[in-house]
Every structure is written in structure tokens, then in C-alpha cells.
PDB file of N, CA and C in Angstrom:
ATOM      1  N   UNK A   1      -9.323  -6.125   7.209  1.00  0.00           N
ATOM      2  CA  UNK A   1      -8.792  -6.942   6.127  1.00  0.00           C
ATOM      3  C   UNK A   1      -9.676  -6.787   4.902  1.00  0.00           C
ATOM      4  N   UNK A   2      -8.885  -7.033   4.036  1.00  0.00           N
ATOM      5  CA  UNK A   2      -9.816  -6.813   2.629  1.00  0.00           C
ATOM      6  C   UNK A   2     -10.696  -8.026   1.472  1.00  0.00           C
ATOM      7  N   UNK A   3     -11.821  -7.903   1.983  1.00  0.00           N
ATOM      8  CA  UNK A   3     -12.548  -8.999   1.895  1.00  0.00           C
ATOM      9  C   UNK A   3     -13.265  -8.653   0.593  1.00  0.00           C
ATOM     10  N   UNK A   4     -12.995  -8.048  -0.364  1.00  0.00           N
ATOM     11  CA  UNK A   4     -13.311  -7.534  -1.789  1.00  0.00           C
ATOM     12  C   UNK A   4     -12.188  -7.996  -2.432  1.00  0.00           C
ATOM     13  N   UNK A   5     -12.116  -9.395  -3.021  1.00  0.00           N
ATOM     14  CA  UNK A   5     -11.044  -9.329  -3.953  1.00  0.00           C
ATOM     15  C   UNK A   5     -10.778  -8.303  -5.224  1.00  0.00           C
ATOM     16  N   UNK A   6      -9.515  -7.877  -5.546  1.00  0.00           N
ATOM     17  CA  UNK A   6      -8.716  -6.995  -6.689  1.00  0.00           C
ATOM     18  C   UNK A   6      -9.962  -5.752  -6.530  1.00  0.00           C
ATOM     19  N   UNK A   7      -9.283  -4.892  -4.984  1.00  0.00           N
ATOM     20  CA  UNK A   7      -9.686  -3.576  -4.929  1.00  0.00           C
ATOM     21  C   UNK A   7      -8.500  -3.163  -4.122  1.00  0.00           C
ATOM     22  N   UNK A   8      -8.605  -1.754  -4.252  1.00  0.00           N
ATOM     23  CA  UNK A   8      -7.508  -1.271  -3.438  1.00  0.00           C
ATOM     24  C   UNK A   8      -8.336  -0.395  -2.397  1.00  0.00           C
ATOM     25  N   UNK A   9      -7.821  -0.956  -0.949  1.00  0.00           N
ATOM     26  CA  UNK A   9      -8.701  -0.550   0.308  1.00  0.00           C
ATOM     27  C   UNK A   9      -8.001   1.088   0.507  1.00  0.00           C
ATOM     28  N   UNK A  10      -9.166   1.729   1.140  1.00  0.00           N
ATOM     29  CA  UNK A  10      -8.720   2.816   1.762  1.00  0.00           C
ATOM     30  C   UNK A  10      -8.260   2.835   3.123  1.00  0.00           C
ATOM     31  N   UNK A  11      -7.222   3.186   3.765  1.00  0.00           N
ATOM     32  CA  UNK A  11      -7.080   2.944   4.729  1.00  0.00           C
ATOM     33  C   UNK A  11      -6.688   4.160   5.626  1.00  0.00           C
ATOM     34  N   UNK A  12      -6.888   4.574   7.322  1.00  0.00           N
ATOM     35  CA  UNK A  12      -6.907   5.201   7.413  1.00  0.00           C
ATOM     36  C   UNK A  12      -6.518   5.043   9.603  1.00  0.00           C
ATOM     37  N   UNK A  13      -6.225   6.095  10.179  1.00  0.00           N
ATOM     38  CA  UNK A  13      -5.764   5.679  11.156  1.00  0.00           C
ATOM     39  C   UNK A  13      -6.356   4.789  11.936  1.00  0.00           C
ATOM     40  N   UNK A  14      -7.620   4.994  12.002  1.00  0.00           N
ATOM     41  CA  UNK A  14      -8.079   3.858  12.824  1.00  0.00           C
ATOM     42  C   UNK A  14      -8.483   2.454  12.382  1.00  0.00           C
ATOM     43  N   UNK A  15      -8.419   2.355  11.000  1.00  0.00           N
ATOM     44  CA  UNK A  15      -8.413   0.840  10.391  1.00  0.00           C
ATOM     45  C   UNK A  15      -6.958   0.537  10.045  1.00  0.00           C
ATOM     46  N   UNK A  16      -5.728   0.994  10.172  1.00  0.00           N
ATOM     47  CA  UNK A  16      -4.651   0.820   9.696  1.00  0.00           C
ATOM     48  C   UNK A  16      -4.393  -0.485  10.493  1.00  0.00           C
ATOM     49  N   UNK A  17      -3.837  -0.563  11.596  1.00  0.00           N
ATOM     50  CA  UNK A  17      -2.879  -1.399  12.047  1.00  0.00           C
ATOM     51  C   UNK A  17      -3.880  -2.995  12.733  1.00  0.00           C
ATOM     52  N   UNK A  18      -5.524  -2.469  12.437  1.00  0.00           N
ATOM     53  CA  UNK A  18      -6.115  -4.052  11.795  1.00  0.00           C
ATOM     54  C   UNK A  18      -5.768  -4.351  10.369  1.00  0.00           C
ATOM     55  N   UNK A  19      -5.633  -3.967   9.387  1.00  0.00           N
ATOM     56  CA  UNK A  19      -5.985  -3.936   8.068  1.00  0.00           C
ATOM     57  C   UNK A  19      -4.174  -4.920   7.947  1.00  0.00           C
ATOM     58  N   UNK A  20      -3.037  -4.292   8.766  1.00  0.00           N
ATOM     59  CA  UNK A  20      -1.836  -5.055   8.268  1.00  0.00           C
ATOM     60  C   UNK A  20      -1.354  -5.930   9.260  1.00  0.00           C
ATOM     61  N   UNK A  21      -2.325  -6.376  10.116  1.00  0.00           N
ATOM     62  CA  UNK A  21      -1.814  -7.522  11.164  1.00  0.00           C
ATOM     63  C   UNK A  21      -1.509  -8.338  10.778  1.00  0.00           C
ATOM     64  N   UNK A  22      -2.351  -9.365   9.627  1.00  0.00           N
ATOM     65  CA  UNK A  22      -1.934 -10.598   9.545  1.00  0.00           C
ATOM     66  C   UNK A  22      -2.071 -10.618   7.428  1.00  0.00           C
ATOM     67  N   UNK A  23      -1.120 -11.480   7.242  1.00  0.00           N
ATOM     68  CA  UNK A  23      -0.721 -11.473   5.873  1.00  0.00           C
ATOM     69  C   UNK A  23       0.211 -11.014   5.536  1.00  0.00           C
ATOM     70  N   UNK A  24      -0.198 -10.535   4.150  1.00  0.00           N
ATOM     71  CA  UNK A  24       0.719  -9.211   3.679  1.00  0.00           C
ATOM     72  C   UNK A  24       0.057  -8.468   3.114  1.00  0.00           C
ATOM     73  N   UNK A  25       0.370  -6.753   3.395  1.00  0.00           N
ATOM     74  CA  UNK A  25      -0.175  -5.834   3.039  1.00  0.00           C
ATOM     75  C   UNK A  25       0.276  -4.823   2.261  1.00  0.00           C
ATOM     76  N   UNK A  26       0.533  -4.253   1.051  1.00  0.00           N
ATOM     77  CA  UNK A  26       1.155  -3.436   0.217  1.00  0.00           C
ATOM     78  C   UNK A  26       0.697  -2.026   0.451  1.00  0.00           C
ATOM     79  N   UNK A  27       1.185  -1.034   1.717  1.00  0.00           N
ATOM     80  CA  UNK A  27      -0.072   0.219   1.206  1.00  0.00           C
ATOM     81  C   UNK A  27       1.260   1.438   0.679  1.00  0.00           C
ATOM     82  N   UNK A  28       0.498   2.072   0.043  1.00  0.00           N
ATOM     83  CA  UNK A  28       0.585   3.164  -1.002  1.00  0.00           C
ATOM     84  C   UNK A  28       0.424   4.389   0.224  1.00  0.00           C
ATOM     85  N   UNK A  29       1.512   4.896  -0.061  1.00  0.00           N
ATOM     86  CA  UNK A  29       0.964   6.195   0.782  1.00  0.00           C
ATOM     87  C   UNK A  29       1.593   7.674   0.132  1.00  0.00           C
ATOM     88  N   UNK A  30      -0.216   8.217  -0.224  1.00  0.00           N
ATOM     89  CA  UNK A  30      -0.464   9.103  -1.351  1.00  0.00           C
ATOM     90  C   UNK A  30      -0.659  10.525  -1.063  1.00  0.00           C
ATOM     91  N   UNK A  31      -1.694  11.158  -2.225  1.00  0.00           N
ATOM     92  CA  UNK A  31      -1.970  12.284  -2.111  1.00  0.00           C
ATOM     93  C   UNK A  31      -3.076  12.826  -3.175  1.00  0.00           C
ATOM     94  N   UNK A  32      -4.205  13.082  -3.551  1.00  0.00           N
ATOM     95  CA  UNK A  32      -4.803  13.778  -4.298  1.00  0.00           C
ATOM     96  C   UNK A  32      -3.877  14.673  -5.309  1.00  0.00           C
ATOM     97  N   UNK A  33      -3.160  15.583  -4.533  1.00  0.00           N
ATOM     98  CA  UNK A  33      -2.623  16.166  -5.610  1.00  0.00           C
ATOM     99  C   UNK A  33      -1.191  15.732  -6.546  1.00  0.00           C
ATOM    100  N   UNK A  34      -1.051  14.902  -5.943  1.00  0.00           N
ATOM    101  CA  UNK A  34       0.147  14.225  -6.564  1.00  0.00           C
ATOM    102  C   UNK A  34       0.208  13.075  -7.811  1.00  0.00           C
ATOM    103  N   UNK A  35       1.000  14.081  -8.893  1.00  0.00           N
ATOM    104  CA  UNK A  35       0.738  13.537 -10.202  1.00  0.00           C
ATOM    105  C   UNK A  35       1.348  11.752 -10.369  1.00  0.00           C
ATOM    106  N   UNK A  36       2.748  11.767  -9.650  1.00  0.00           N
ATOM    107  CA  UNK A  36       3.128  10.455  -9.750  1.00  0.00           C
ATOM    108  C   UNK A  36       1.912   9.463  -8.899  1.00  0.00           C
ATOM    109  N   UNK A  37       1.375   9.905  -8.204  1.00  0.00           N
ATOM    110  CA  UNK A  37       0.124   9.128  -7.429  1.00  0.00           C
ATOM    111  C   UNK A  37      -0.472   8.413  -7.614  1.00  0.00           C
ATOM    112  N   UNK A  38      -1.079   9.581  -9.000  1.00  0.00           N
ATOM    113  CA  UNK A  38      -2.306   9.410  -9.819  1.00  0.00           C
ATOM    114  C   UNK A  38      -1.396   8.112 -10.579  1.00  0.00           C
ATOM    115  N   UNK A  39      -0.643   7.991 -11.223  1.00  0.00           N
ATOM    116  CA  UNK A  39      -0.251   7.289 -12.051  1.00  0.00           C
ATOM    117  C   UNK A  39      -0.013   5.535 -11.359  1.00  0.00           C
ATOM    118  N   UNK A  40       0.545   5.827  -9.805  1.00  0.00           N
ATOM    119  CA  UNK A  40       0.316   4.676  -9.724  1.00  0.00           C
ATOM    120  C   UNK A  40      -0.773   3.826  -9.381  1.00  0.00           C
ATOM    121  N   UNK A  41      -1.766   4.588  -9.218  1.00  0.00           N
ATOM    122  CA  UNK A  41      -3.207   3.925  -8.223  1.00  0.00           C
ATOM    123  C   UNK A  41      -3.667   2.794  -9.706  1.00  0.00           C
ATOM    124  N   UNK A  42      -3.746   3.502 -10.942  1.00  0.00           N
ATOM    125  CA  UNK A  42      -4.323   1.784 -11.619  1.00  0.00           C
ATOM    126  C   UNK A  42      -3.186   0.543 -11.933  1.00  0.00           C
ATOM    127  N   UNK A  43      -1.918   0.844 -11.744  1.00  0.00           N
ATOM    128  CA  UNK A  43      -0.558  -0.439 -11.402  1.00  0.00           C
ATOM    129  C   UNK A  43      -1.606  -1.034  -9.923  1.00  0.00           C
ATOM    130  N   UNK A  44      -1.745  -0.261  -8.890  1.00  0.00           N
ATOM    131  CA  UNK A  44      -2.322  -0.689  -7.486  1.00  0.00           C
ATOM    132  C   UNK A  44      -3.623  -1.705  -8.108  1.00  0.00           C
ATOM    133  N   UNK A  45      -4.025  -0.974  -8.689  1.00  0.00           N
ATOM    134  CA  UNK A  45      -5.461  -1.560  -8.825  1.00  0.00           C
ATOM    135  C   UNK A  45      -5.419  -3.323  -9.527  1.00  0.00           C
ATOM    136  N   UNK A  46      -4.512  -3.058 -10.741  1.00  0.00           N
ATOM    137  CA  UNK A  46      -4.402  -4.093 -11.770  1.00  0.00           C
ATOM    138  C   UNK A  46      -3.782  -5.165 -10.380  1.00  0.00           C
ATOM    139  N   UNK A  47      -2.735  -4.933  -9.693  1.00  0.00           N
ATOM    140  CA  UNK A  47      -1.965  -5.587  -8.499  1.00  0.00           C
ATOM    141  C   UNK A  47      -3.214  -6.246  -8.016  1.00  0.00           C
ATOM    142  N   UNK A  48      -3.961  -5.727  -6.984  1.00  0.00           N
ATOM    143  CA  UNK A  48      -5.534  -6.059  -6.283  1.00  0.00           C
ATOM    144  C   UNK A  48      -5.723  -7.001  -7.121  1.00  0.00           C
ATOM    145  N   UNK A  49      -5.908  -7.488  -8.586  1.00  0.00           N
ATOM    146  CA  UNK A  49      -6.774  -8.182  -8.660  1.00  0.00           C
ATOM    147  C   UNK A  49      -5.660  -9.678  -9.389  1.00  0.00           C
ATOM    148  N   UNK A  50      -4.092  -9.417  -9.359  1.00  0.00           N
ATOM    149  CA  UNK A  50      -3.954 -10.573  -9.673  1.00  0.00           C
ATOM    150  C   UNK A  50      -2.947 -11.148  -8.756  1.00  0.00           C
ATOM    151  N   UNK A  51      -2.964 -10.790  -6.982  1.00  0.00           N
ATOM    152  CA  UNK A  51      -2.396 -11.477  -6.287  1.00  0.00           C
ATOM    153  C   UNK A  51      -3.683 -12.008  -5.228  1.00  0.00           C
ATOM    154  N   UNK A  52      -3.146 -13.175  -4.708  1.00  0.00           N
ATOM    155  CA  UNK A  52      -4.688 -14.415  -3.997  1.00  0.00           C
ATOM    156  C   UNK A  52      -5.067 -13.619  -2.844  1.00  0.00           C
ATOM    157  N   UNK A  53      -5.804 -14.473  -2.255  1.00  0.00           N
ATOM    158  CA  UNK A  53      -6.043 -14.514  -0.929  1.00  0.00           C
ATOM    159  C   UNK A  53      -5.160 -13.851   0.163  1.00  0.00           C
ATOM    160  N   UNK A  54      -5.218 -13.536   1.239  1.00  0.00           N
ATOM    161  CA  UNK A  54      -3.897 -13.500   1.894  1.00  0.00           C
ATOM    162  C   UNK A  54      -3.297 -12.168   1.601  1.00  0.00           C
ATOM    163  N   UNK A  55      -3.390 -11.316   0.934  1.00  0.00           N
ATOM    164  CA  UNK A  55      -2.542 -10.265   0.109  1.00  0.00           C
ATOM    165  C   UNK A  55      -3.804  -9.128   0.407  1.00  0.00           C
ATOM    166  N   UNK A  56      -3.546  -8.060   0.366  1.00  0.00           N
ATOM    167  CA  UNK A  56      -4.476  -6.702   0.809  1.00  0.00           C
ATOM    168  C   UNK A  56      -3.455  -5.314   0.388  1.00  0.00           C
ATOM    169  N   UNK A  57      -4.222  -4.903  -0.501  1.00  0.00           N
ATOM    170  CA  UNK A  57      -2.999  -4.089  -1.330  1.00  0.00           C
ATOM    171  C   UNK A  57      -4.190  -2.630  -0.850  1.00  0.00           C
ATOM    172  N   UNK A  58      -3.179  -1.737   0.062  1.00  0.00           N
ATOM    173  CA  UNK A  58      -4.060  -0.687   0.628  1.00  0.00           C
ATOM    174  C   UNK A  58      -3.640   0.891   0.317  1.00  0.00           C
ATOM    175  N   UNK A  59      -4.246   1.911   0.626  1.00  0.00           N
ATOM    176  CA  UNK A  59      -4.050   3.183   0.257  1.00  0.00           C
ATOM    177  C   UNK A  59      -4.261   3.997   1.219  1.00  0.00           C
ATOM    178  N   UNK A  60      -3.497   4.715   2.164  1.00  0.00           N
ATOM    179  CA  UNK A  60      -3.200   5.997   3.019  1.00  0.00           C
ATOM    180  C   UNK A  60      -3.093   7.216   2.494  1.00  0.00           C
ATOM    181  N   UNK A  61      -4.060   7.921   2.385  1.00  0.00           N
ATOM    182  CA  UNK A  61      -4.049   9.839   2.208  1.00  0.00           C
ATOM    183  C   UNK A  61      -3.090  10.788   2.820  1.00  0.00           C
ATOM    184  N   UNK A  62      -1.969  10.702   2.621  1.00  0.00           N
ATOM    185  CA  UNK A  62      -1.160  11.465   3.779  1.00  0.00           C
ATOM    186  C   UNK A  62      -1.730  12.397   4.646  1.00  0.00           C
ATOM    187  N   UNK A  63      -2.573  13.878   3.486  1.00  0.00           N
ATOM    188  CA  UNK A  63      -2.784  14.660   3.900  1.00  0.00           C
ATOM    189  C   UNK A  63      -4.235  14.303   4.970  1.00  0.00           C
ATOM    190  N   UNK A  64      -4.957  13.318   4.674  1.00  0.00           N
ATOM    191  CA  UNK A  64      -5.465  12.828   6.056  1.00  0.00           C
ATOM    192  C   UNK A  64      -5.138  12.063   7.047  1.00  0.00           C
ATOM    193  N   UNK A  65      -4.045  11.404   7.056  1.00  0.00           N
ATOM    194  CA  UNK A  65      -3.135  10.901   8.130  1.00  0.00           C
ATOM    195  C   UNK A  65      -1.868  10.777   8.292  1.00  0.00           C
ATOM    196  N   UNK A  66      -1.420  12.134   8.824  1.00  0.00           N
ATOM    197  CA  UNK A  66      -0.241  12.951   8.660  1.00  0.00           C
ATOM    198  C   UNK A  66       0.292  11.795   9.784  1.00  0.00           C
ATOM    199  N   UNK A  67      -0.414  10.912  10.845  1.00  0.00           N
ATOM    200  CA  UNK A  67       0.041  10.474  11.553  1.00  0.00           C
ATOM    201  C   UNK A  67       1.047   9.275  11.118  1.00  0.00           C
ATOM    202  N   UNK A  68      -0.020   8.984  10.688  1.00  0.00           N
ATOM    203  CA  UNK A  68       0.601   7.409   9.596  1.00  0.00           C
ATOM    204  C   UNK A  68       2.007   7.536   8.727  1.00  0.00           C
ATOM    205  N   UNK A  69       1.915   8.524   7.765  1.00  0.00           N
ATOM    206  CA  UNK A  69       2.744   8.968   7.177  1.00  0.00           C
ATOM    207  C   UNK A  69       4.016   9.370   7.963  1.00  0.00           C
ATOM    208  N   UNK A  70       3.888   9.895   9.208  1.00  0.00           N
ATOM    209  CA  UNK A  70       5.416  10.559  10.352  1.00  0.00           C
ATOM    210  C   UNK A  70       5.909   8.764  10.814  1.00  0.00           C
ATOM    211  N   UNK A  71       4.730   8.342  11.350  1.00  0.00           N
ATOM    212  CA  UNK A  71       4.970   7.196  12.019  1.00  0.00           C
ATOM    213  C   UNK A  71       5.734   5.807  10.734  1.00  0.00           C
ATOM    214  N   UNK A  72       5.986   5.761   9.551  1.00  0.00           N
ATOM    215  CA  UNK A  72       6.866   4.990   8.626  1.00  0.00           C
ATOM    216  C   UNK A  72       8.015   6.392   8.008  1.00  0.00           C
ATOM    217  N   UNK A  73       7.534   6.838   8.438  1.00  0.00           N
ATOM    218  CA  UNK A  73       8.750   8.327   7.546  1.00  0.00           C
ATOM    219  C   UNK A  73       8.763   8.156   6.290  1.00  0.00           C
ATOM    220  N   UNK A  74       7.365   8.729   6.131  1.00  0.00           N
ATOM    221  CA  UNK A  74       7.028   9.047   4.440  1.00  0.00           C
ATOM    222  C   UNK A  74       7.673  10.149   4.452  1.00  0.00           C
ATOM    223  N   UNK A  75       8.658  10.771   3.581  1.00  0.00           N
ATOM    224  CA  UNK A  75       8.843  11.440   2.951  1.00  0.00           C
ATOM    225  C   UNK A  75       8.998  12.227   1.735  1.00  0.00           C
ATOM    226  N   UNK A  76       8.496  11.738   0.940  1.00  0.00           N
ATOM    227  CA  UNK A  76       8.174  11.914  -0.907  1.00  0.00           C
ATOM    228  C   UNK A  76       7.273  10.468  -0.772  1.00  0.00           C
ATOM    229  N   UNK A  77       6.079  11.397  -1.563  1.00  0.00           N
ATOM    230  CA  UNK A  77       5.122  10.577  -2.234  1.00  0.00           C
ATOM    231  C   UNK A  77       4.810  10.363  -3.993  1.00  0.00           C
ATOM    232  N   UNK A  78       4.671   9.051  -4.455  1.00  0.00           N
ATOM    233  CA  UNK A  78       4.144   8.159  -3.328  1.00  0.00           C
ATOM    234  C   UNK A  78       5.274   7.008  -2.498  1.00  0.00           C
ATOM    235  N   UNK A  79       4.860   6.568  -1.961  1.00  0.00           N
ATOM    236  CA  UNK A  79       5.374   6.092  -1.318  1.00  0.00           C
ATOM    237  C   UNK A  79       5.258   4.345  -0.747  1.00  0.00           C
ATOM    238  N   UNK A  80       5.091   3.143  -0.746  1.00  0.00           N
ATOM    239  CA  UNK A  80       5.080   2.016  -0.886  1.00  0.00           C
ATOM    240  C   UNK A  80       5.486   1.143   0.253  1.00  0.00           C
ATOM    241  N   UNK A  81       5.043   0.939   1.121  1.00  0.00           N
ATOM    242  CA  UNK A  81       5.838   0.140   2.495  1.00  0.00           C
ATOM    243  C   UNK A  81       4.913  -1.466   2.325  1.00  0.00           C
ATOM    244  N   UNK A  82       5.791  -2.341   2.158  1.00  0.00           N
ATOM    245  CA  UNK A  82       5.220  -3.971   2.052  1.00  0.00           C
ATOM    246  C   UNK A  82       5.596  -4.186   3.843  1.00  0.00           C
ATOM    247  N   UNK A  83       4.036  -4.721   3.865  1.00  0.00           N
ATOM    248  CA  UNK A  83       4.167  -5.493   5.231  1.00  0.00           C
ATOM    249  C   UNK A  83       3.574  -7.542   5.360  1.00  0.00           C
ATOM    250  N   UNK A  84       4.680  -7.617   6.183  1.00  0.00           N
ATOM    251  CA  UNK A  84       4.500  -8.979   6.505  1.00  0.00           C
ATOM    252  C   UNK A  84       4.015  -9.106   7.662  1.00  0.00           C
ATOM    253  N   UNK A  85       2.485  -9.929   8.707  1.00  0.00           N
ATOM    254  CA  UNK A  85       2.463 -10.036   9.789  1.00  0.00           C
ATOM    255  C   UNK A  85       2.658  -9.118  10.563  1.00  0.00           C
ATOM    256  N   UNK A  86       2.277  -7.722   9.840  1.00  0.00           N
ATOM    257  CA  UNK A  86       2.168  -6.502  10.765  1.00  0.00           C
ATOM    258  C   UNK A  86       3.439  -5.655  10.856  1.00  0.00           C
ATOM    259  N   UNK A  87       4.647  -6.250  10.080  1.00  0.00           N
ATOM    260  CA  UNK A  87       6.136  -5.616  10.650  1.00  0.00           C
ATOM    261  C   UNK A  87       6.442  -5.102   9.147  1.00  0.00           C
ATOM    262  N   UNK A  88       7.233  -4.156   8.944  1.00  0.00           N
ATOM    263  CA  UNK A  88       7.298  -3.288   7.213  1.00  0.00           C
ATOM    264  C   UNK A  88       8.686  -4.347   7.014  1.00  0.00           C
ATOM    265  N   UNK A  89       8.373  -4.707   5.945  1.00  0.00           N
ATOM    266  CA  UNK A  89       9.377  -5.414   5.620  1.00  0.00           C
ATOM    267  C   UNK A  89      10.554  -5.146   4.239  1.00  0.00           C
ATOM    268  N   UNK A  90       9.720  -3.776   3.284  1.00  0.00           N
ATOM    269  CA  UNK A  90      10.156  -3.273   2.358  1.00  0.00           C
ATOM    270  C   UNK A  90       9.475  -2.149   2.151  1.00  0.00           C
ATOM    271  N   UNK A  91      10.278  -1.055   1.494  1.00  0.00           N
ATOM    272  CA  UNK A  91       9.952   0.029   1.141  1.00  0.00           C
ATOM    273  C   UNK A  91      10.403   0.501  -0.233  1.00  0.00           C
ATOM    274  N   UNK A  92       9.233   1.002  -0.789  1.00  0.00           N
ATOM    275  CA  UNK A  92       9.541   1.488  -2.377  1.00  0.00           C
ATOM    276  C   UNK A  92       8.851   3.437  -2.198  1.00  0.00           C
ATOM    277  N   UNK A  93      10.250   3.879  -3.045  1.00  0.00           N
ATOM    278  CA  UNK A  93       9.914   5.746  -3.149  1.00  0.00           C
ATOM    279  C   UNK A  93       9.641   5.579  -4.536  1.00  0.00           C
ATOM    280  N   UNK A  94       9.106   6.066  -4.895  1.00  0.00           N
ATOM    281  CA  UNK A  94       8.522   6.711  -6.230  1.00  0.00           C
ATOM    282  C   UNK A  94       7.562   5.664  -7.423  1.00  0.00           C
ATOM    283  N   UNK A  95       7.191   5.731  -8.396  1.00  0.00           N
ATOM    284  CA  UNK A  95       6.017   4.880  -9.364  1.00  0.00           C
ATOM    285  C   UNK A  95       6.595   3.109  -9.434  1.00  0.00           C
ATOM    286  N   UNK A  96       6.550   2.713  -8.778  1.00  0.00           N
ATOM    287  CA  UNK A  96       6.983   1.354  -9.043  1.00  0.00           C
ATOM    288  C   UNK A  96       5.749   0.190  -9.890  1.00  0.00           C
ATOM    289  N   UNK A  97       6.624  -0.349 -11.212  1.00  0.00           N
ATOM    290  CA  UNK A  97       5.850  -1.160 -11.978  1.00  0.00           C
ATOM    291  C   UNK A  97       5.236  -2.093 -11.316  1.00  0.00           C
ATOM    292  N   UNK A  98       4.394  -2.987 -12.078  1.00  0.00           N
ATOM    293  CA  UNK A  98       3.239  -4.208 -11.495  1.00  0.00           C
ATOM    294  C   UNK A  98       4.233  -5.511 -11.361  1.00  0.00           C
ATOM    295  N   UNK A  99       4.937  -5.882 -11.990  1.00  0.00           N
ATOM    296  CA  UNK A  99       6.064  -7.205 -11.687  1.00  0.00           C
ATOM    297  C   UNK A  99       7.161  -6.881 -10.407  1.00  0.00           C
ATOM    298  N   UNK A 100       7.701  -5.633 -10.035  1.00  0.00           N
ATOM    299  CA  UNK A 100       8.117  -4.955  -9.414  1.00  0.00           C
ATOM    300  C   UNK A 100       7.603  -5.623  -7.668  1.00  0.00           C
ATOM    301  N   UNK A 101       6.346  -5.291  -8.036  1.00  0.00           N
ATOM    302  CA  UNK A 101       5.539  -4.857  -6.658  1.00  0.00           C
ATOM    303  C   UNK A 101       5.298  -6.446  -6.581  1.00  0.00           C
ATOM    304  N   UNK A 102       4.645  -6.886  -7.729  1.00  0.00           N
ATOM    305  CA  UNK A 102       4.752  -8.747  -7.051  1.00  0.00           C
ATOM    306  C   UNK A 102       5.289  -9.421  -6.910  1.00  0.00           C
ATOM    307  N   UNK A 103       6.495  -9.824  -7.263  1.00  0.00           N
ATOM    308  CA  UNK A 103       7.839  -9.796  -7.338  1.00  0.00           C
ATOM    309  C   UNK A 103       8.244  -9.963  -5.489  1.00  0.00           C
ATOM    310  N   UNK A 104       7.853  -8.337  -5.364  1.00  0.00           N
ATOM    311  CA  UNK A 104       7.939  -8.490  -3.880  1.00  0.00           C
ATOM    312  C   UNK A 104       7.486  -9.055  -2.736  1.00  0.00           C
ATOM    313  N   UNK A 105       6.266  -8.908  -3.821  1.00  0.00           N
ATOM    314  CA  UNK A 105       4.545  -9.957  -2.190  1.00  0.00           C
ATOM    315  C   UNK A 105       5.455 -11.221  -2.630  1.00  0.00           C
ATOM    316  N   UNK A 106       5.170 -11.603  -3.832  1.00  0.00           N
ATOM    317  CA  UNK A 106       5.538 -12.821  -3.779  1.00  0.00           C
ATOM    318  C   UNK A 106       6.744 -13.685  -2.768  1.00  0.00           C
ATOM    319  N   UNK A 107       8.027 -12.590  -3.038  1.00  0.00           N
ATOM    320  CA  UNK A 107       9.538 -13.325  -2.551  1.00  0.00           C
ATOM    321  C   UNK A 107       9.642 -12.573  -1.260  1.00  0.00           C
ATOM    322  N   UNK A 108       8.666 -11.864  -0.473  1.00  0.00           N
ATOM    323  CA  UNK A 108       9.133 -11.388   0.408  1.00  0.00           C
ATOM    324  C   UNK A 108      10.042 -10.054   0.562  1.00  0.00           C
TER     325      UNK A 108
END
């Protein structure tokens, strides 16, 4: 869990499925080389720091966890899966704005 308020965690197979057990968790699932990526990681970032407690807004490398990525069926990055209490409860494909994304933590 992400105990650094307004950061965006790295996350990765073996911290994944602690990191979205309990709350809600927003992760991003990216790529180094990917230009839309790049563009959304500071929307991610600005996100991190103006939703509370409770909220853990995270980041998956595809190309280092090809597992992660098969296992939600990423297919075009980036890619956006909101989780509630461990279960995906929404999914966003491509640069999604900052009201967008809270919007969502917020209403579920």
C-alpha cells in the first residue's frame, strides 16, 4: 500500500496484488517507450496528490510484467484499470484527463 502521500507507486508482480487488496487502486499500465505514456504519468502524478487516504494511484511496466499485463488484457498502452477491494472495477484505453480519472475513484 502506498504510504507516501501524492506519489505514483511502482508496482510490479510481486507487490501487485498486496498493493490493490484493500481500497482503491488506479494502476497505469505502461511503457518507457511509449509516447502517450509519457504524457500521462504527470495527470498520474498531479491525481497522487489530490485524492485522500484510502486511494493508491500505481504504475506497471508492461515490458517488465508481461504477466500482469496478459493477466487484465492489456492490450494498447497506456492503459488504466480502477480497482475496488482488489476486484477491477473500470477500465480506461488511452490518455485519460485528471477530472476523468477522479470522477471515477470518486463515483466508483
Amino acid at each position: 500500500m502506498n504510504t507516501e502521500t501524492g506519489s505514483v507507486v511502482a508496482l510490479n508482480s510481486q507487490s501487485f496484488d498486496n498493493a490493490i487488496a484493500q481500497g482503491t487502486t488506479l494502476v497505469d499500465f505502461w511503457a518507457p517507450w511509449c509516447g502517450p505514456c509519457r504524457m500521462q504519468l504527470p495527470i498520474l502524478e498531479e491525481l497522487a496528490s489530490a485524492v485522500g487516504e484510502g486511494v493508491t494511484i500505481g504504475k506497471v511496466n508492461v515490458d517488465e510484467c508481461p504477466d500482469l499485463a496478459a493477466r487484465f488484457a492489456v492490450r494498447s498502452i497506456p492503459t488504466l484499470v480502477l480497482f475496488k477491494e482488489g476486484e477491477p472495477v473500470k477500465q480506461f484505453i488511452g490518455v485519460q484527463d485528471k477530472s476523468t480519472l477522479l470522477s471515477s475513484i470518486n463515483n466508483g
